[in-house]
C-alpha atoms as a PDB file:
ATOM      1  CA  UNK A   1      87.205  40.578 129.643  1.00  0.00           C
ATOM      2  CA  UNK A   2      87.742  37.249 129.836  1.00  0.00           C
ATOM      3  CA  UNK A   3      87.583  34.862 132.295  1.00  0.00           C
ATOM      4  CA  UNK A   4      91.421  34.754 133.178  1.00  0.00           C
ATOM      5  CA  UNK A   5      92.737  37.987 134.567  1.00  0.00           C
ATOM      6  CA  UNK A   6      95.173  39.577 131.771  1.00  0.00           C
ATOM      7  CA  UNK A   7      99.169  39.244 132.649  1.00  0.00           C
ATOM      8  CA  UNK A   8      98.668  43.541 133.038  1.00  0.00           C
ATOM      9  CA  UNK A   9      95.821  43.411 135.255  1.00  0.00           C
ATOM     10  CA  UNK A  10      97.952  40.172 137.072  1.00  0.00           C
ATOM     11  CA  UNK A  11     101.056  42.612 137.339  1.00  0.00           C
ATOM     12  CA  UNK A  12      99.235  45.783 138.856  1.00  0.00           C
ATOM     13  CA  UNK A  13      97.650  43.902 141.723  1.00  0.00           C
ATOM     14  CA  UNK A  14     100.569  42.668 142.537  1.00  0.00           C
ATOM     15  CA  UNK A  15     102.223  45.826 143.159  1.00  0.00           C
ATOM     16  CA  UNK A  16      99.202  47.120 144.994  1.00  0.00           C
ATOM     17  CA  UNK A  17      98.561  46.354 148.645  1.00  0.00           C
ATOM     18  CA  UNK A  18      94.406  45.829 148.822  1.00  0.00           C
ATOM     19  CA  UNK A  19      92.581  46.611 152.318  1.00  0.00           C
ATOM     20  CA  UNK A  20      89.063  46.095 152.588  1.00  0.00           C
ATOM     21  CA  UNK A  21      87.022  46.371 155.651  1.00  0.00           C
ATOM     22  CA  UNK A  22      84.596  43.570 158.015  1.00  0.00           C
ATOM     23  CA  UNK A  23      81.839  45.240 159.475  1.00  0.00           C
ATOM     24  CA  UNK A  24      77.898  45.331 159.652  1.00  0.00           C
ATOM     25  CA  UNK A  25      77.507  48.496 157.774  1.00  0.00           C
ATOM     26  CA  UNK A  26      75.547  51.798 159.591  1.00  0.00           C
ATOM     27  CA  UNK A  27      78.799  51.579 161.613  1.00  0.00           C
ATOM     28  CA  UNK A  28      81.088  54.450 159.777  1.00  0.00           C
ATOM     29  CA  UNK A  29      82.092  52.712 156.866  1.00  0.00           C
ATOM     30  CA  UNK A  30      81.710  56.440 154.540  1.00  0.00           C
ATOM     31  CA  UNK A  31      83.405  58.431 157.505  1.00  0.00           C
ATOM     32  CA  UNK A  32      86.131  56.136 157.878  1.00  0.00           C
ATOM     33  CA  UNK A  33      87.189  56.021 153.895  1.00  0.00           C
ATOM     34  CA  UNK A  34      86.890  60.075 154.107  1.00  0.00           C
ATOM     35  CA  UNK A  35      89.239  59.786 156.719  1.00  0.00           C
ATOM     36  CA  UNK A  36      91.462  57.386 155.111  1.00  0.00           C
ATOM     37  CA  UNK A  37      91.664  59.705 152.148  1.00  0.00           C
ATOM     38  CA  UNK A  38      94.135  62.287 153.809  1.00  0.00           C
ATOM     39  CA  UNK A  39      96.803  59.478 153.842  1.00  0.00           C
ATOM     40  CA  UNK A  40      99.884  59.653 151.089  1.00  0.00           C
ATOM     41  CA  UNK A  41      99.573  57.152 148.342  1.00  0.00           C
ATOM     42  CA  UNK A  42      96.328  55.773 149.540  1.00  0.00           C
ATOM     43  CA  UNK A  43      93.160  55.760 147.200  1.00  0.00           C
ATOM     44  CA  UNK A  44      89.847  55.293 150.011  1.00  0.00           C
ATOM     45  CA  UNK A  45      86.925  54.357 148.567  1.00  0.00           C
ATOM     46  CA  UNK A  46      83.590  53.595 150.055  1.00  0.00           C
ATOM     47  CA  UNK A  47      80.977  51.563 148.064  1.00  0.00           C
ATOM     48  CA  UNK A  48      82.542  52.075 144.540  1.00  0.00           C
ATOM     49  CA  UNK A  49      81.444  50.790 141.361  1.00  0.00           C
ATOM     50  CA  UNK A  50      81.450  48.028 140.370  1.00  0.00           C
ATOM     51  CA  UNK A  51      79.470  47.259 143.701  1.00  0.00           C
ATOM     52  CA  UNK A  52      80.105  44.214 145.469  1.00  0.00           C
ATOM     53  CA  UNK A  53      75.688  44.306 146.201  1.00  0.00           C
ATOM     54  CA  UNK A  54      75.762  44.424 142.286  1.00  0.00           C
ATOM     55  CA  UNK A  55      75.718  40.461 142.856  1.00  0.00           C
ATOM     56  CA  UNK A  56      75.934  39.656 146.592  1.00  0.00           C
ATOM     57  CA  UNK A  57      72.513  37.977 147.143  1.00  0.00           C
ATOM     58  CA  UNK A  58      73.050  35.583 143.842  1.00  0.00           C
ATOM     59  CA  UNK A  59      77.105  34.696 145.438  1.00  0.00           C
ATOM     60  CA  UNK A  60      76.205  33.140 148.688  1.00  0.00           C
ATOM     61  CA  UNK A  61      74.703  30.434 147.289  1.00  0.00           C
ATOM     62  CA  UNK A  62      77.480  30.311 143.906  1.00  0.00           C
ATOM     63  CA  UNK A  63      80.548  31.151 144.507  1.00  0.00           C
ATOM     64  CA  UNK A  64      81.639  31.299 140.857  1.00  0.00           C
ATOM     65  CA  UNK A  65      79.703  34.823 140.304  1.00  0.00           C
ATOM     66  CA  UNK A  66      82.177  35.956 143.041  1.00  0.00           C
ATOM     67  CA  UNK A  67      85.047  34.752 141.067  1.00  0.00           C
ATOM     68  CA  UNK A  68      83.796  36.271 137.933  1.00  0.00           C
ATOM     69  CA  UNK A  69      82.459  39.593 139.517  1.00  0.00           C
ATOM     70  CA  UNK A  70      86.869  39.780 141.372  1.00  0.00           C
ATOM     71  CA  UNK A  71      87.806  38.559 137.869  1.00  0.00           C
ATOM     72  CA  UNK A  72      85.673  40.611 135.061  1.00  0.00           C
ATOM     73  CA  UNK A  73      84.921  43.653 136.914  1.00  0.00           C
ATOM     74  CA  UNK A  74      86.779  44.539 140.317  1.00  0.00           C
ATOM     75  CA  UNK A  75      90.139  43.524 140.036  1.00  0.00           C
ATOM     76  CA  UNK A  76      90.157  45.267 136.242  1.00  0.00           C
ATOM     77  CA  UNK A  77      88.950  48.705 138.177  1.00  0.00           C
ATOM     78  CA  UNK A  78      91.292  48.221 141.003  1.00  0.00           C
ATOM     79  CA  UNK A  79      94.267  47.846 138.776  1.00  0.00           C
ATOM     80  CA  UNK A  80      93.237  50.948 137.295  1.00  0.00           C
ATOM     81  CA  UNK A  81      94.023  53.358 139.977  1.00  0.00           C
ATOM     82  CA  UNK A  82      97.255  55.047 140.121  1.00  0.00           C
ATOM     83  CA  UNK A  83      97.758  54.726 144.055  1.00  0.00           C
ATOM     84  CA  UNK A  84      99.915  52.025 145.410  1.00  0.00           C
ATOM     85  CA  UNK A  85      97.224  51.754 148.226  1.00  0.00           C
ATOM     86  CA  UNK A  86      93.642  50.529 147.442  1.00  0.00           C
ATOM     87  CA  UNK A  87      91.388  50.776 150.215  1.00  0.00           C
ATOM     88  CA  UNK A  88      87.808  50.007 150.821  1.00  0.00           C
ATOM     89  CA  UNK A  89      85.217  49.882 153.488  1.00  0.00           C
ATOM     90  CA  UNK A  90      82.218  48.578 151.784  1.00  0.00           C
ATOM     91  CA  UNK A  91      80.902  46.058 154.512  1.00  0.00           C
ATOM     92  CA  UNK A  92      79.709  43.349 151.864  1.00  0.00           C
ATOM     93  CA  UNK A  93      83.603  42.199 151.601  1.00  0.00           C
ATOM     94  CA  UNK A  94      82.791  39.834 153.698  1.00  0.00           C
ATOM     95  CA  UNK A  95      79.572  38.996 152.581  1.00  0.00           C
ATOM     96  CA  UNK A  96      81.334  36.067 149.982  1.00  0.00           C
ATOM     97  CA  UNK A  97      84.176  38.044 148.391  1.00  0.00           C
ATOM     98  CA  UNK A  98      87.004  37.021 150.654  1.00  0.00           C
ATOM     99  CA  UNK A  99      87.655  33.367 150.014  1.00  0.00           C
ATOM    100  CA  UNK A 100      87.715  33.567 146.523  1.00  0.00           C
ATOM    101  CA  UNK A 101      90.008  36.054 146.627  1.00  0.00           C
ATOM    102  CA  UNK A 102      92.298  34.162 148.939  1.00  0.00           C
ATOM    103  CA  UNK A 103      92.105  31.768 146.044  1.00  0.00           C
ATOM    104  CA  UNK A 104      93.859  33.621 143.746  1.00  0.00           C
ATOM    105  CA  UNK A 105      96.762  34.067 146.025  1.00  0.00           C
ATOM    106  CA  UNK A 106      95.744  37.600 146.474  1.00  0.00           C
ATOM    107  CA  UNK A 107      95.768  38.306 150.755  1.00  0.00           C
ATOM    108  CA  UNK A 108      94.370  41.702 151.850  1.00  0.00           C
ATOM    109  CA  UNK A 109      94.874  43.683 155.011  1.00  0.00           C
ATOM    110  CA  UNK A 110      92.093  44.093 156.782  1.00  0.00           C
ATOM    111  CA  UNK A 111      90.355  46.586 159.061  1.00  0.00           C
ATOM    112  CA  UNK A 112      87.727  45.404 161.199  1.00  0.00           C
ATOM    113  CA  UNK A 113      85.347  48.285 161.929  1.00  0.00           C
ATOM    114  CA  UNK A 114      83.248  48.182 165.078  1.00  0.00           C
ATOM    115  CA  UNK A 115      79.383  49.855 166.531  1.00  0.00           C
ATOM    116  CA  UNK A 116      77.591  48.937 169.075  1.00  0.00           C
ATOM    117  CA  UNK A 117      74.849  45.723 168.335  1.00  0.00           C
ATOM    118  CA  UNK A 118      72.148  47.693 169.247  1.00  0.00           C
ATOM    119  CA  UNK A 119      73.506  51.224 167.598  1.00  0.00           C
ATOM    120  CA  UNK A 120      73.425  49.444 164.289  1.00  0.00           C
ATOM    121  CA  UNK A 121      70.424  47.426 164.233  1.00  0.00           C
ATOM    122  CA  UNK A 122      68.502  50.209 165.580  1.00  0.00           C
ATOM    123  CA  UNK A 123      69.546  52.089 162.911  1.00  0.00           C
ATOM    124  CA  UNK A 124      68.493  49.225 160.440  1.00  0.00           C
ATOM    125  CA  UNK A 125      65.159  48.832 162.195  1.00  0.00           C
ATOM    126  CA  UNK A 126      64.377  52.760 161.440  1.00  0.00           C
ATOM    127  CA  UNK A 127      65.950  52.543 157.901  1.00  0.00           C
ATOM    128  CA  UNK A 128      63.476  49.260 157.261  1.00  0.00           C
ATOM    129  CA  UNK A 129      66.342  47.331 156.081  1.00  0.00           C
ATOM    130  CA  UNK A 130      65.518  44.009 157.567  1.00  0.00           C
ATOM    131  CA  UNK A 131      67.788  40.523 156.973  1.00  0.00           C
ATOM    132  CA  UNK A 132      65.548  38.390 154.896  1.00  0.00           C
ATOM    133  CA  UNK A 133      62.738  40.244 154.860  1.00  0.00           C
ATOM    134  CA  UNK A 134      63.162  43.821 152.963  1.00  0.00           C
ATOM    135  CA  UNK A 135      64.130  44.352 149.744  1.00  0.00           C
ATOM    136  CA  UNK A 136      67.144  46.311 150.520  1.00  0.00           C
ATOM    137  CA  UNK A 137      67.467  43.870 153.758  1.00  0.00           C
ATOM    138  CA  UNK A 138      68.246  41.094 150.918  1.00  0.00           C
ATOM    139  CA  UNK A 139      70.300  43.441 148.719  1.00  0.00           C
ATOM    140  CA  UNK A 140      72.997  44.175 151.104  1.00  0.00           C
ATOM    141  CA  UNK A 141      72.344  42.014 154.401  1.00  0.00           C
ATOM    142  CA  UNK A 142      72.873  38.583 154.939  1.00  0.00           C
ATOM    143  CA  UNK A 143      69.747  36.098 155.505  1.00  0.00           C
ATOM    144  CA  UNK A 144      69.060  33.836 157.995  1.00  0.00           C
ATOM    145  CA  UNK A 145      68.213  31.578 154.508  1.00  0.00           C
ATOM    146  CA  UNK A 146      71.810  31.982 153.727  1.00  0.00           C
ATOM    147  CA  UNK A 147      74.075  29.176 153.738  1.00  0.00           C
ATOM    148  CA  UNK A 148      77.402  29.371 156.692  1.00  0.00           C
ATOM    149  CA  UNK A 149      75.344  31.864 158.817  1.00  0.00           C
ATOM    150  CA  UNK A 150      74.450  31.450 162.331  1.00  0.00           C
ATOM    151  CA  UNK A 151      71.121  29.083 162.026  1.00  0.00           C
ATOM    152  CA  UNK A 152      68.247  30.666 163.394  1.00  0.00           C
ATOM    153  CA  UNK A 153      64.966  28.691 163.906  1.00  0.00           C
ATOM    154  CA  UNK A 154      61.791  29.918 163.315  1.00  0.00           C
ATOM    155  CA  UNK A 155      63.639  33.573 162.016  1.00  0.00           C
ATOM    156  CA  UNK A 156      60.178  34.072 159.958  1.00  0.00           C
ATOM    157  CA  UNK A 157      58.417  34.678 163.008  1.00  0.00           C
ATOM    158  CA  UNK A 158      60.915  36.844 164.469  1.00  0.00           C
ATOM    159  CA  UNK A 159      60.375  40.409 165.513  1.00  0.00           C
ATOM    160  CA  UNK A 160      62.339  42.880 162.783  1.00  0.00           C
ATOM    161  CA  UNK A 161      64.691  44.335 165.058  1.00  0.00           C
ATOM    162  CA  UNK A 162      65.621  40.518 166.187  1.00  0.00           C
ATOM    163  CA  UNK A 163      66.578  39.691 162.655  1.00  0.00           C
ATOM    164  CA  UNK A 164      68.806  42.847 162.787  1.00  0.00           C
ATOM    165  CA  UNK A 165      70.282  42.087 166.091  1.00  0.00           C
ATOM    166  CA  UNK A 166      70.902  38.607 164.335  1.00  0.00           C
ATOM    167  CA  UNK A 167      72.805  39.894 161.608  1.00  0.00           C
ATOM    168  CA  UNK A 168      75.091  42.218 163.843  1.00  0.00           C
ATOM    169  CA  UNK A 169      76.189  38.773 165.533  1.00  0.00           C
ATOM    170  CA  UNK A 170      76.883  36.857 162.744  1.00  0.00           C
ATOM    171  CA  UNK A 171      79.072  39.516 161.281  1.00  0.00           C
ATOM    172  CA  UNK A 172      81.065  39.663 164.522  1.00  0.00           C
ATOM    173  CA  UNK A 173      81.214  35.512 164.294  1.00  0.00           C
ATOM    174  CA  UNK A 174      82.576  36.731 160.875  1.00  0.00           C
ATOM    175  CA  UNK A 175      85.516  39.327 162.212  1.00  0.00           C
ATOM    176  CA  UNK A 176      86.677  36.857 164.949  1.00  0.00           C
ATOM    177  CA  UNK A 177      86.600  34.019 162.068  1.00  0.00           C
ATOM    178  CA  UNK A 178      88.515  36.531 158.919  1.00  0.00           C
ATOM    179  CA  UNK A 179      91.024  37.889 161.325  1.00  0.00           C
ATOM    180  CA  UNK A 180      91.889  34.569 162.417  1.00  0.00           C
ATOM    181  CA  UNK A 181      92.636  33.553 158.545  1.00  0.00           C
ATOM    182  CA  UNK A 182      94.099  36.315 157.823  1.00  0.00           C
ATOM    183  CA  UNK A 183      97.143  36.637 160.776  1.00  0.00           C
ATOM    184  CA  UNK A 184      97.886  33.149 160.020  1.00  0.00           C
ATOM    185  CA  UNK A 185      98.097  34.472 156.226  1.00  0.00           C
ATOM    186  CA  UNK A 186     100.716  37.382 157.745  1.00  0.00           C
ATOM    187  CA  UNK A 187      98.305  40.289 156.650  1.00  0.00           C
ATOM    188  CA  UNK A 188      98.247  43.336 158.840  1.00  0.00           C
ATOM    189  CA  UNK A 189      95.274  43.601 160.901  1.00  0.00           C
ATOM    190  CA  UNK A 190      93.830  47.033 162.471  1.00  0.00           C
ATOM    191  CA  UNK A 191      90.437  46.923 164.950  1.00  0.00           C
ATOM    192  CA  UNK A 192      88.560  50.162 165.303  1.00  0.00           C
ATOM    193  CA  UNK A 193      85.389  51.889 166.601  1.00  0.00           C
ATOM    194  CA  UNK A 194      83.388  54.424 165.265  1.00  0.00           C
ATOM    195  CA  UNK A 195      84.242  56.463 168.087  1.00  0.00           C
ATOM    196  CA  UNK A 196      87.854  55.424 167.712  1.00  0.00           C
ATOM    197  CA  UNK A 197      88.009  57.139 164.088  1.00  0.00           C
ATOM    198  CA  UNK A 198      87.123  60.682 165.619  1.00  0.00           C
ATOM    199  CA  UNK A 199      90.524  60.043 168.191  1.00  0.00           C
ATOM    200  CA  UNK A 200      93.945  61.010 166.977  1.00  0.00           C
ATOM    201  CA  UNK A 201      95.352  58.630 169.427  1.00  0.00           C
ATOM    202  CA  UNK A 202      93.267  55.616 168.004  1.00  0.00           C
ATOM    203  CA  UNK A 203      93.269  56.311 164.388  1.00  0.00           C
ATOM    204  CA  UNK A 204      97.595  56.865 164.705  1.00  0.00           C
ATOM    205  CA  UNK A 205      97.285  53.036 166.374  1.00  0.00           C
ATOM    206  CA  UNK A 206      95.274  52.146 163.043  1.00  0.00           C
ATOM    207  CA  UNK A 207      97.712  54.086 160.823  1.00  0.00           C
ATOM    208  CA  UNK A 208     100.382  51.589 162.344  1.00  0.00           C
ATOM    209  CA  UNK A 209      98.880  48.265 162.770  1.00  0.00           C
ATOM    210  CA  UNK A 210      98.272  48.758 158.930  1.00  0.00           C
ATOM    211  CA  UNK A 211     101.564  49.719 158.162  1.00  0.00           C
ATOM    212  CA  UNK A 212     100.261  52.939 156.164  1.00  0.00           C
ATOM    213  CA  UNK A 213     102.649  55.946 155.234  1.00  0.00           C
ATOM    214  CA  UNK A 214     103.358  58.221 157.819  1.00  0.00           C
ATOM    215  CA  UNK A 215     100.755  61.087 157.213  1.00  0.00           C
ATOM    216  CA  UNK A 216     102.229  64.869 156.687  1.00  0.00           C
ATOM    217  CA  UNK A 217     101.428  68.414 158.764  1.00  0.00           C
ATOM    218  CA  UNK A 218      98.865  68.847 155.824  1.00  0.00           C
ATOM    219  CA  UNK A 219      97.108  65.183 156.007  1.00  0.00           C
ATOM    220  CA  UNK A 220      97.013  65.839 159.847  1.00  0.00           C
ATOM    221  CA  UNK A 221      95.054  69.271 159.190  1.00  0.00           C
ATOM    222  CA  UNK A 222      93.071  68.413 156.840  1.00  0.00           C
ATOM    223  CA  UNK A 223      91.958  65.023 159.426  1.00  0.00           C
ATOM    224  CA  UNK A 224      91.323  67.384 162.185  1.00  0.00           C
ATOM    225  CA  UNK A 225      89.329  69.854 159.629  1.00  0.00           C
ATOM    226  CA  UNK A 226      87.160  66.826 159.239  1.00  0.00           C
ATOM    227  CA  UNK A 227      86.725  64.527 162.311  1.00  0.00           C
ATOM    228  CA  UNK A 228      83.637  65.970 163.533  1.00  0.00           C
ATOM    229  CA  UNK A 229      81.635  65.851 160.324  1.00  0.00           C
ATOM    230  CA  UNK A 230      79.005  63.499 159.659  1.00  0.00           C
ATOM    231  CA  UNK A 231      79.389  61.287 156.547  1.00  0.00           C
ATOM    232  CA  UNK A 232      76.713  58.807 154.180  1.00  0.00           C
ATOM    233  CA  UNK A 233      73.985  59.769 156.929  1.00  0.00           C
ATOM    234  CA  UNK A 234      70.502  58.243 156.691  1.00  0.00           C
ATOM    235  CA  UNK A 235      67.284  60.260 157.764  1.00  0.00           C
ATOM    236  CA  UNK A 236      64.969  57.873 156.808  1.00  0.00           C
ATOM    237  CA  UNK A 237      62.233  56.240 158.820  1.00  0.00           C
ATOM    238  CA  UNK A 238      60.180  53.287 158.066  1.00  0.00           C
ATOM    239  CA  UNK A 239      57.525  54.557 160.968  1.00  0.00           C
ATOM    240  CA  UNK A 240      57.901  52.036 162.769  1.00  0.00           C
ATOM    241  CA  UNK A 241      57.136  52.849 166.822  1.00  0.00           C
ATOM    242  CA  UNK A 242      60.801  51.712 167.681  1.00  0.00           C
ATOM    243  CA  UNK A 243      61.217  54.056 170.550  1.00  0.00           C
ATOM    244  CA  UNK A 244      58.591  51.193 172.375  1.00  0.00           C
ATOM    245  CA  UNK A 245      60.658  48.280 171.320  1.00  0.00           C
ATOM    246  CA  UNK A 246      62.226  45.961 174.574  1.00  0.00           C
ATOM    247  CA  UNK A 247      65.071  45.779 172.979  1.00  0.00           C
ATOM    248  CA  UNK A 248      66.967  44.061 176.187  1.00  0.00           C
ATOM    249  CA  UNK A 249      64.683  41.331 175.810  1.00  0.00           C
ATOM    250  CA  UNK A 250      64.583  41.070 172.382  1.00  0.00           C
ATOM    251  CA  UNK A 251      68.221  40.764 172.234  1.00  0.00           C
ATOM    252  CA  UNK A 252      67.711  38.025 175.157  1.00  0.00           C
ATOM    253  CA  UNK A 253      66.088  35.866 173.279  1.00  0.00           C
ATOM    254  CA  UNK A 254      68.001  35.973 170.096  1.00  0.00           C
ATOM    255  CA  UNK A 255      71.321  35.276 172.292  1.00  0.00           C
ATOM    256  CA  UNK A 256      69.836  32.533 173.806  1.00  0.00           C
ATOM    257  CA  UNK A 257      68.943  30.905 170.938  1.00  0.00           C
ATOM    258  CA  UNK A 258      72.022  31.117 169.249  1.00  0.00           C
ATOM    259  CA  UNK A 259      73.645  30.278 173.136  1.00  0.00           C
ATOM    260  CA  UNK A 260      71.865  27.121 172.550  1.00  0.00           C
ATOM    261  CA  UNK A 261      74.087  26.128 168.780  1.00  0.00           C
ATOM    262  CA  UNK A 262      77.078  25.606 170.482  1.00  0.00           C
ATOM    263  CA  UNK A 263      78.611  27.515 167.850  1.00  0.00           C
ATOM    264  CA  UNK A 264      82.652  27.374 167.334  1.00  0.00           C
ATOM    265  CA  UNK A 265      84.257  30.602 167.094  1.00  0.00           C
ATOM    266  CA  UNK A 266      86.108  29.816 164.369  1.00  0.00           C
ATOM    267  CA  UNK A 267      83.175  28.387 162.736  1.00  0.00           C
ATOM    268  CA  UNK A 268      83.840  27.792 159.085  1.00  0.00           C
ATOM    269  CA  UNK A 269      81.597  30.034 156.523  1.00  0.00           C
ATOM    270  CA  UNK A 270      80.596  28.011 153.649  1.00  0.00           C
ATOM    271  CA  UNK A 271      80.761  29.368 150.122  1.00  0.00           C
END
């Protein structure tokens, strides 16, 4: 493929509407494309290949392997779906995918997925998937080494579940900063919660704020079939003692820290 997306590939995006999720991850991403899936004309993925992690770590600090990786291998497999509706929740779109995107004139709806801090860096802590520190922590988490992210002194020193705690904040820095680009780009914006998904009530509100088709009797069965199941859920433990963690105070620290930046909300993120 070359390095210029084909006039084909160029003409089947462009009849496609893309959605892609910001979130931490551990917060629902494989439960909400499940649930996603019962909607007409709508293919829901959740971390398909070709994997944005295939070349996350290398793009934060290059943002021409993001262009390439959108140009030679995503876009290509995107175009190649039959649904009108490509949506997915991998939560490493926002990891350095998104403004190169934006730069080739292609704007994405977005849903911006929400878990409790603590829920989701407790779950990292017991998982061993540390920011900066772990191998799968640098596969498919941001680093405090990272360029754009919220600066944290000292991180090295850092307890492991601080690091996670970390990361959950700069990825909400992230949603409040994305959503803000994209309204002003006139892309349609849905917020939800984990516990939102399981709520007929809340996931109708997402169905609309995204402008989605109207789901049938048999979509609707087949969601309420399905609510209650558990999807992409992780077992295992690093044996660590995290049940004796502080976490208040952990948390406490971190916050104060990062009270202490003076940081923007709208913050740019460098590529």
């Amino acid at each position: 493929m070359s390095s210029e997306l084909t006039s084909i590939i160029k003409s089947n995006i462009q009849e496609k509407r893309l959605i892609f999720t910001v979130t931490t991850g551990r917060s629902g991403t494989g439960y909400l494309a499940e649930m996603l899936s019962f909607i007409p004309y709508v293919h829901s993925c959740h971390e398909p290949e070709p994997r944005f992690s295939n070349v996350m770590r290398w793009a934060q600090k290059d943002k021409t392997i993001a262009v390439k990786f959108w140009m030679d291998k995503k876009l290509p497999q995107i175009a190649n779906e039959n649904a009108p509706i490509y949506i997915e929740t991998s939560h490493l779109f926002c990891k350095g995918f998104i403004e190169p995107l934006l730069d080739m004139d292609i704007i994405p709806d977005l849903i911006i997925l929400t878990r409790p801090d603590r829920d989701v860096a407790k779950s990292m802590l017991r998982l061993g998937t540390i920011p900066g520190r772990t191998e799968k922590g640098l596969k498919y988490y941001l680093s405090p080494e990272d360029p754009g992210v919220l600066s944290l002194p000292n991180w090295e020193s850092l307890h492991d579940y601080q690091l996670c705690y970390w990361y959950c904040l700069e990825i909400k820095r992230r949603s409040i900063y994305y959503e803000h680009i994209l309204r002003e780009k006139n892309a349609h914006i849905a917020k939800i919660s984990l516990d939102d998904i399981k709520s007929l009530r809340s996931f109708r509100r997402m169905v609309r704020q995204l402008n989605l088709p109207r789901p049938g009797p048999l979509a609707w069965m087949r969601y309420f079939l399905n609510r209650k199941e558990k999807i992409n859920v992780k077992t295992t433990d690093n044996g660590l003692p995290y049940m004796s963690v502080n976490f208040h105070n952990l948390e406490k620290e971190i916050s104060e820290v990062i009270s202490k930046l003076n940081v923007p909300e709208f913050a740019g993120i460098r590529a």
